[in-house]
Protein backbone atom coordinates (compact mmCIF):
# COMPACT_ATOMS: atom_id res chain seq x y z
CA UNK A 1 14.76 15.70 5.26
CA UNK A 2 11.79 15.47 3.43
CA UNK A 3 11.02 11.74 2.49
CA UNK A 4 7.68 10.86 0.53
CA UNK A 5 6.29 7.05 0.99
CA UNK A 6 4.15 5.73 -1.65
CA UNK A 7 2.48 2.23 -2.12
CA UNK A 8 -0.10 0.08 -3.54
CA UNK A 9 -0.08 1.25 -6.99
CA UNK A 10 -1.41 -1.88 -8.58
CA UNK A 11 -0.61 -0.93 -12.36
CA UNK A 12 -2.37 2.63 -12.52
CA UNK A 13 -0.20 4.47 -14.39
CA UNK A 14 -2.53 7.89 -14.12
CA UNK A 15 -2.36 7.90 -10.48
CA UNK A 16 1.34 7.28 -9.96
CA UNK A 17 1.86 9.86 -12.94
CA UNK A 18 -0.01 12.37 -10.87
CA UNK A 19 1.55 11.55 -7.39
CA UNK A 20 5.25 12.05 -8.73
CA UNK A 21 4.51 15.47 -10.69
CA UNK A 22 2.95 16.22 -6.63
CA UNK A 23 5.84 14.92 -5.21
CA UNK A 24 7.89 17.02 -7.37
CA UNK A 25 6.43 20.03 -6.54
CA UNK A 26 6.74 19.48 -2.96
CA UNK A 27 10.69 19.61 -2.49
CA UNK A 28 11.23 16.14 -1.49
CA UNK A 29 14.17 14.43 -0.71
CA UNK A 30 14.11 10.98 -1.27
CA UNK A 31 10.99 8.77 -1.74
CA UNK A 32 9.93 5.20 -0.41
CA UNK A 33 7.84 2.55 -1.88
CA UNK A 34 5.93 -0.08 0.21
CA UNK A 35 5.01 -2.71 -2.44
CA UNK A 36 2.40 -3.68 -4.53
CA UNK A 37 3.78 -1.95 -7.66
CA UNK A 38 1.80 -4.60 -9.72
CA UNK A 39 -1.58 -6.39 -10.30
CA UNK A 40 -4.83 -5.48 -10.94
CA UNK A 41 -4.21 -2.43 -13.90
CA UNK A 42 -2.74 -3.02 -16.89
CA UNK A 43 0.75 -0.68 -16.77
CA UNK A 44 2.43 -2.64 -13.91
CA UNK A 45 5.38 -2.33 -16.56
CA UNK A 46 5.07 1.00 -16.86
CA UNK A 47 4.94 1.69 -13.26
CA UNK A 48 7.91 -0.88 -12.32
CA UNK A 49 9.58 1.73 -14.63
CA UNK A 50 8.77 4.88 -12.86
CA UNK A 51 8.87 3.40 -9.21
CA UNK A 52 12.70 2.00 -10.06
CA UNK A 53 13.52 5.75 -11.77
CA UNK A 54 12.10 7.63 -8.98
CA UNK A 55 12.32 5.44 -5.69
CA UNK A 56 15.36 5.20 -3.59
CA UNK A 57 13.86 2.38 -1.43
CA UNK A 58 11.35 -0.49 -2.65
CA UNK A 59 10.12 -3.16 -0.23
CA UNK A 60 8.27 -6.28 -1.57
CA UNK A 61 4.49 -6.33 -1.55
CA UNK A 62 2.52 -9.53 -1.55
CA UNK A 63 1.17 -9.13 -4.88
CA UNK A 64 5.05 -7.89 -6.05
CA UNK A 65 6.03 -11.84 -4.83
CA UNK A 66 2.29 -13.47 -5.95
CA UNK A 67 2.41 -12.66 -9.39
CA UNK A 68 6.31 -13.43 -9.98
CA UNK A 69 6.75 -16.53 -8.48
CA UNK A 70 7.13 -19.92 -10.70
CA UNK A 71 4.14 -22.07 -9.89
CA UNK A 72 5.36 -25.71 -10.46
CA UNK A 73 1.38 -27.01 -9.68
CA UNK A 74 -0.55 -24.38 -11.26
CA UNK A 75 -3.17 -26.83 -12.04
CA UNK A 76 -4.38 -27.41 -8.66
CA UNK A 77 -5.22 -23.81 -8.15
CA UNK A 78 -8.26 -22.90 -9.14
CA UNK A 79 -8.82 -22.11 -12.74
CA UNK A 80 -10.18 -18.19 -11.86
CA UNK A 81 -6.93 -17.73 -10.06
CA UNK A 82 -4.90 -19.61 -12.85
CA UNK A 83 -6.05 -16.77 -15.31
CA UNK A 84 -5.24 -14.57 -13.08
CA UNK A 85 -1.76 -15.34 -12.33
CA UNK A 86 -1.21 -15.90 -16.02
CA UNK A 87 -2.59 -12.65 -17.66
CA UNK A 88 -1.08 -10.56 -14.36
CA UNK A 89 2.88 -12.69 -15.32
CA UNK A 90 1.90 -11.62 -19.18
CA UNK A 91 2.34 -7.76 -18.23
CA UNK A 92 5.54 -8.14 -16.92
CA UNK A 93 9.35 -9.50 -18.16
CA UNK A 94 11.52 -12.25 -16.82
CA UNK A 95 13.99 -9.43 -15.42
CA UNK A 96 10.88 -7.34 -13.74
CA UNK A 97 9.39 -10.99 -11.86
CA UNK A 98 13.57 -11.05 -10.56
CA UNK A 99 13.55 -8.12 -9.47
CA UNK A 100 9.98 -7.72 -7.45
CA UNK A 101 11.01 -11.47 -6.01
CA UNK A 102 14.89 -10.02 -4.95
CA UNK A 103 13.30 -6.53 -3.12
CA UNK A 104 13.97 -6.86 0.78
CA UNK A 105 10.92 -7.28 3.09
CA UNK A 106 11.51 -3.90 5.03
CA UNK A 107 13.02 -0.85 5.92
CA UNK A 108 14.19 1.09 8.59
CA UNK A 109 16.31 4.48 10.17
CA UNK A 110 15.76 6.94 12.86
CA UNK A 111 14.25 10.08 12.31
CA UNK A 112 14.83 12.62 15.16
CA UNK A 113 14.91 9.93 17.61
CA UNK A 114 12.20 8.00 17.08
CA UNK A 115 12.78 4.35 15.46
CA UNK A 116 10.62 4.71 12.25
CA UNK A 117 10.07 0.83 10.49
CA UNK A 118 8.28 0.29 7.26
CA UNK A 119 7.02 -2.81 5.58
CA UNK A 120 4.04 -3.93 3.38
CA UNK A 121 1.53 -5.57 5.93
CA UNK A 122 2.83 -6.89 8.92
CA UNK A 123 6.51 -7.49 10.91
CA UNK A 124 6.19 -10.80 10.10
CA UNK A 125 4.04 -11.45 6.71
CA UNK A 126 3.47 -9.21 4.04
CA UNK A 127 0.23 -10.36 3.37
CA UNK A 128 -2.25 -9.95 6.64
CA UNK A 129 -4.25 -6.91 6.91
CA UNK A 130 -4.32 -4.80 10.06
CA UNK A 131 -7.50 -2.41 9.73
CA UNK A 132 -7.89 1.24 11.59
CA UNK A 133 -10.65 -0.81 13.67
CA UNK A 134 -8.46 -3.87 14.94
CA UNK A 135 -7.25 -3.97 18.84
CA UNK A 136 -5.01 -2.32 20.74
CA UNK A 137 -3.04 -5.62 21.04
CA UNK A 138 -3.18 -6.83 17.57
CA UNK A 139 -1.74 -2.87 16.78
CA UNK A 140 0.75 -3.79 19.54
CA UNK A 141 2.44 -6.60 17.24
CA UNK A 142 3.00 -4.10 14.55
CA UNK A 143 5.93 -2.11 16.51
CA UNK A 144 7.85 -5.90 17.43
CA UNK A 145 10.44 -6.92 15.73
CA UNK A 146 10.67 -10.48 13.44
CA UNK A 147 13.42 -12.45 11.56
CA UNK A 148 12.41 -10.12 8.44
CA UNK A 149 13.35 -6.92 10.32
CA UNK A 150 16.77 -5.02 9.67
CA UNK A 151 17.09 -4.95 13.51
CA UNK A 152 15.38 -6.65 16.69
CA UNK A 153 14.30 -3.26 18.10
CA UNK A 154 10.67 -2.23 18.81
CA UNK A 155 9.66 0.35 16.75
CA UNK A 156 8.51 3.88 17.72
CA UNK A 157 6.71 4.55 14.24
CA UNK A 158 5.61 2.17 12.30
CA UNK A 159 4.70 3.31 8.59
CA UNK A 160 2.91 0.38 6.28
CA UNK A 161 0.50 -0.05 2.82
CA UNK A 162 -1.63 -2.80 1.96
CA UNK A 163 -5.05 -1.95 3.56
CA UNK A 164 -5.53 0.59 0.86
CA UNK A 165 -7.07 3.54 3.70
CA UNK A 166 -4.89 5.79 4.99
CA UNK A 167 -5.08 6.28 9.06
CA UNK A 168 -2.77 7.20 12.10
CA UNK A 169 -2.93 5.89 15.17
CA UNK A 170 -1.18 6.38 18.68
CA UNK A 171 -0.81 3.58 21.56
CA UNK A 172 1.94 3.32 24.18
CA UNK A 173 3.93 6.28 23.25
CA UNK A 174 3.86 4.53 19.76
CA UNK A 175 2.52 6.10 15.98
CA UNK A 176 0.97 3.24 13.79
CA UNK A 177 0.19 5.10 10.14
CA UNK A 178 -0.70 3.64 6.93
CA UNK A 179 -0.13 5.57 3.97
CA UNK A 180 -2.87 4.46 1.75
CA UNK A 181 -2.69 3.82 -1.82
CA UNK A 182 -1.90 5.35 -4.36
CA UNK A 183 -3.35 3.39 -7.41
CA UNK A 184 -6.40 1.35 -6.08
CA UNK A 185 -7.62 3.80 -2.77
CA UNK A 186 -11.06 2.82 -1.10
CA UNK A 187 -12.50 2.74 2.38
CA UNK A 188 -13.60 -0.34 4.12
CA UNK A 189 -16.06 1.53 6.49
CA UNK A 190 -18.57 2.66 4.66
CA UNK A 191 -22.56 3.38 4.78
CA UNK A 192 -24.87 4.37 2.10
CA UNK A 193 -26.17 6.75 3.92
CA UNK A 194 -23.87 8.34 5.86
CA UNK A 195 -20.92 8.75 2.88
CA UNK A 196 -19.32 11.51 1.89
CA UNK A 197 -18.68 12.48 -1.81
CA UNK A 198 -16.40 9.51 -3.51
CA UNK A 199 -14.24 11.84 -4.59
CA UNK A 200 -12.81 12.15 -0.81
CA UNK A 201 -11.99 8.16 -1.63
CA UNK A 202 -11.27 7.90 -4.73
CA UNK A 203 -7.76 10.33 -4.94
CA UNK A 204 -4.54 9.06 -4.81
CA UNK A 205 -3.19 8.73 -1.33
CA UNK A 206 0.59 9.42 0.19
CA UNK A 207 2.72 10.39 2.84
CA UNK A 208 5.42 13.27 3.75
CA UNK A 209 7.65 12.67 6.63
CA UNK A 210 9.95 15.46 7.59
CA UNK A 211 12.56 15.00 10.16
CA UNK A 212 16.58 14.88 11.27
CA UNK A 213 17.07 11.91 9.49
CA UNK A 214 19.58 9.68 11.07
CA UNK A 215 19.01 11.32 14.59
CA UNK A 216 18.89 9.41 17.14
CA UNK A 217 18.17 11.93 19.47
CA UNK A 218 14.99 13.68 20.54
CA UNK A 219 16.51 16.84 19.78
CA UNK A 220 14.34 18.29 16.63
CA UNK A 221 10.43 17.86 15.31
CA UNK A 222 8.90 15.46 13.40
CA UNK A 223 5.95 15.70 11.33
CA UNK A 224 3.62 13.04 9.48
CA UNK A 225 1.60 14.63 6.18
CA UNK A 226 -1.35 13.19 4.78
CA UNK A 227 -1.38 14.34 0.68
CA UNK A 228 -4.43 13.40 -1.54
CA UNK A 229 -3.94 13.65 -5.24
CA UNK A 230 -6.86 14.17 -7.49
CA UNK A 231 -6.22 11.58 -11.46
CA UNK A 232 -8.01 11.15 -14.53
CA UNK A 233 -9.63 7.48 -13.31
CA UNK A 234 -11.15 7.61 -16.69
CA UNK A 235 -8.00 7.88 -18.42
CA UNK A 236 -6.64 5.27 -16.44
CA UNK A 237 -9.28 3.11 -17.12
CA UNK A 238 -9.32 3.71 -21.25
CA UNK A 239 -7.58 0.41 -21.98
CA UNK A 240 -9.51 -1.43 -18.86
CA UNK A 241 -10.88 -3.85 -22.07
CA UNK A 242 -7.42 -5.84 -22.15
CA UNK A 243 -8.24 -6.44 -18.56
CA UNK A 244 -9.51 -9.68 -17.55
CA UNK A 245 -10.40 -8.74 -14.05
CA UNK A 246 -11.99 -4.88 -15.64
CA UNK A 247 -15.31 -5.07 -13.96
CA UNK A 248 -14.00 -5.23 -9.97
CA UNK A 249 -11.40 -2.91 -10.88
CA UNK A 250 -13.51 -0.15 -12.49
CA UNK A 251 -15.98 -0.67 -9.50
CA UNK A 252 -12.76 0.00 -7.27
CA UNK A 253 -11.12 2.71 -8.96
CA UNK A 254 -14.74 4.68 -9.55
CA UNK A 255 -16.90 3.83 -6.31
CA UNK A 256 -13.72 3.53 -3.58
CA UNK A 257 -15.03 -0.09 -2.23
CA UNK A 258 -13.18 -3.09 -2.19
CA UNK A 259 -14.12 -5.71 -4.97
CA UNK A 260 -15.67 -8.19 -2.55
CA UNK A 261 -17.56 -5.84 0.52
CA UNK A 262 -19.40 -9.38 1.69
CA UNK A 263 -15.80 -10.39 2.50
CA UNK A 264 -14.59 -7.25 4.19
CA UNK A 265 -18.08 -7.32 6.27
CA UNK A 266 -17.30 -10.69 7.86
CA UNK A 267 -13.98 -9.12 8.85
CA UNK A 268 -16.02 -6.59 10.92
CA UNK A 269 -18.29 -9.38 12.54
CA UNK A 270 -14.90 -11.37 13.37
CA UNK A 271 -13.76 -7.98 15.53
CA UNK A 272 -17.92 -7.90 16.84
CA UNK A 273 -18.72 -4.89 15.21
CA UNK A 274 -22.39 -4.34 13.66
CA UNK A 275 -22.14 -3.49 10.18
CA UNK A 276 -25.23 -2.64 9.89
CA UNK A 277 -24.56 0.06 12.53
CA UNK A 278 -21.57 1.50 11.39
């Protein structure tokens, strides 16, 4: 079986367009979404749409339960955040917030023996983000089992979104992968200087896993593949004047950097790495 695993679309309507009509092509048998459907673009209707059509599975994403939530004390947020919430709910019907707030936390099955688990962020919160450059033990956490996991198990692969940078990873006989996203992608490590085109950034990011699925057994090959799917950002970004928030999401869509780098650069200094040197 060939199973595609998409996430962190975040409303762009080109990109997910563009990454089914690749999926397509690709003779895939069933495809997996890891949250995040909604939020920052404008179509997070239009993609609900297409993600519900097309995806077999859907797990919640912490924007997915963020922006459909009632807030009963709205006021004491701050009033930035109250717009956002607002315009972000003003996308979206009744029946879409009921369904992103009933999707289940994770997923799981075995594919050719190995134990494969996949969730927005984290076993435990959907919401914390483990980075390519975190430690072995922190990585560790991601294979163990929580009260939101279909079984108590530790995990042999461990497939997850919200980081928006695709990696893979091995420790203790283990496979950590994130697939990237698909509507919002963009590096965290990154130097003036040392950079490669944007365009290696800026694509649409998924993943293919082929396998015995249901096999328990180590009895057949499995195989994790990385796709990158050029989109017309421009398109995408052609009604980006209904968007309140359209400056930090043009910046992220066109330059493949998170909205707020001075906050992803404390990160770094947290784990004591130089980013200056990296």
């Amino acid at each position: 079986m060939r199973i595609a695993i998409i996430s962190d679309i975040h409303g762009n309507l080109e990109a997910l367009k563009s990454t089914l009509q690749d999926i397509e092509k690709r003779n895939i048998d069933k495809i997996i979404c890891l949250g995040d459907t909604i939020a920052k673009g404008v179509h997070p209707k239009e993609c609900l749409e297409l993600v519900k059509e097309n995806c077999e599975v859907v797990v919640q994403g912490n924007t997915d339960r963020y922006f459909s939530i009632e807030y009963k004390n709205m006021e004491e947020l701050p009033v930035q955040e109250q717009e956002r919430i607002k315009w972000n709910q003003s996308l979206i019907t009744e029946e879409d917030r009921k369904y992103l707030l009933a999707l289940p936390f994770c997923y799981e099955f075995y594919m050719s023996g190995s134990l494969v688990r996949l969730f927005h962020a984290t076993p435990t919160v959907n919401n914390k983000a483990i980075i390519n450059v975190d430690n072995l033990e922190t990585k560790f956490q991601m294979f163990l089992p929580s009260e939101n996991t279909y079984t108590q198990n530790v995990a042999d692969v461990v497939i997850y979104g919200h980081i928006h940078h695709p990696y893979m990873d091995k420790i203790y006989n283990k496979t950590l992968i994130n697939v990237g996203s698909v509507g919002n992608s963009f590096d965290v490590i990154r130097n003036d200087s040392k950079d490669s085109s944007v365009l290696e950034t800026t694509k649409s990011n998924y993943l293919i896993v082929e396998g015995e699925y249901g096999v328990q057994e180590y009895t057949s090959d499995i195989s994790f593949t990385f796709v990158k799917v050029p989109y017309n950002i421009d398109k995408e970004l052609e009604d980006e004047s209904l968007n309140i928030e359209q400056d930090n999401y043009r910046f992220e869509l066109k330059e493949g950097k998170y909205r707020d780098m001075t906050r992803i650069n404390e990160n770094f200094r947290r784990l004591g790495i130089d980013v200056e040197k990296i």
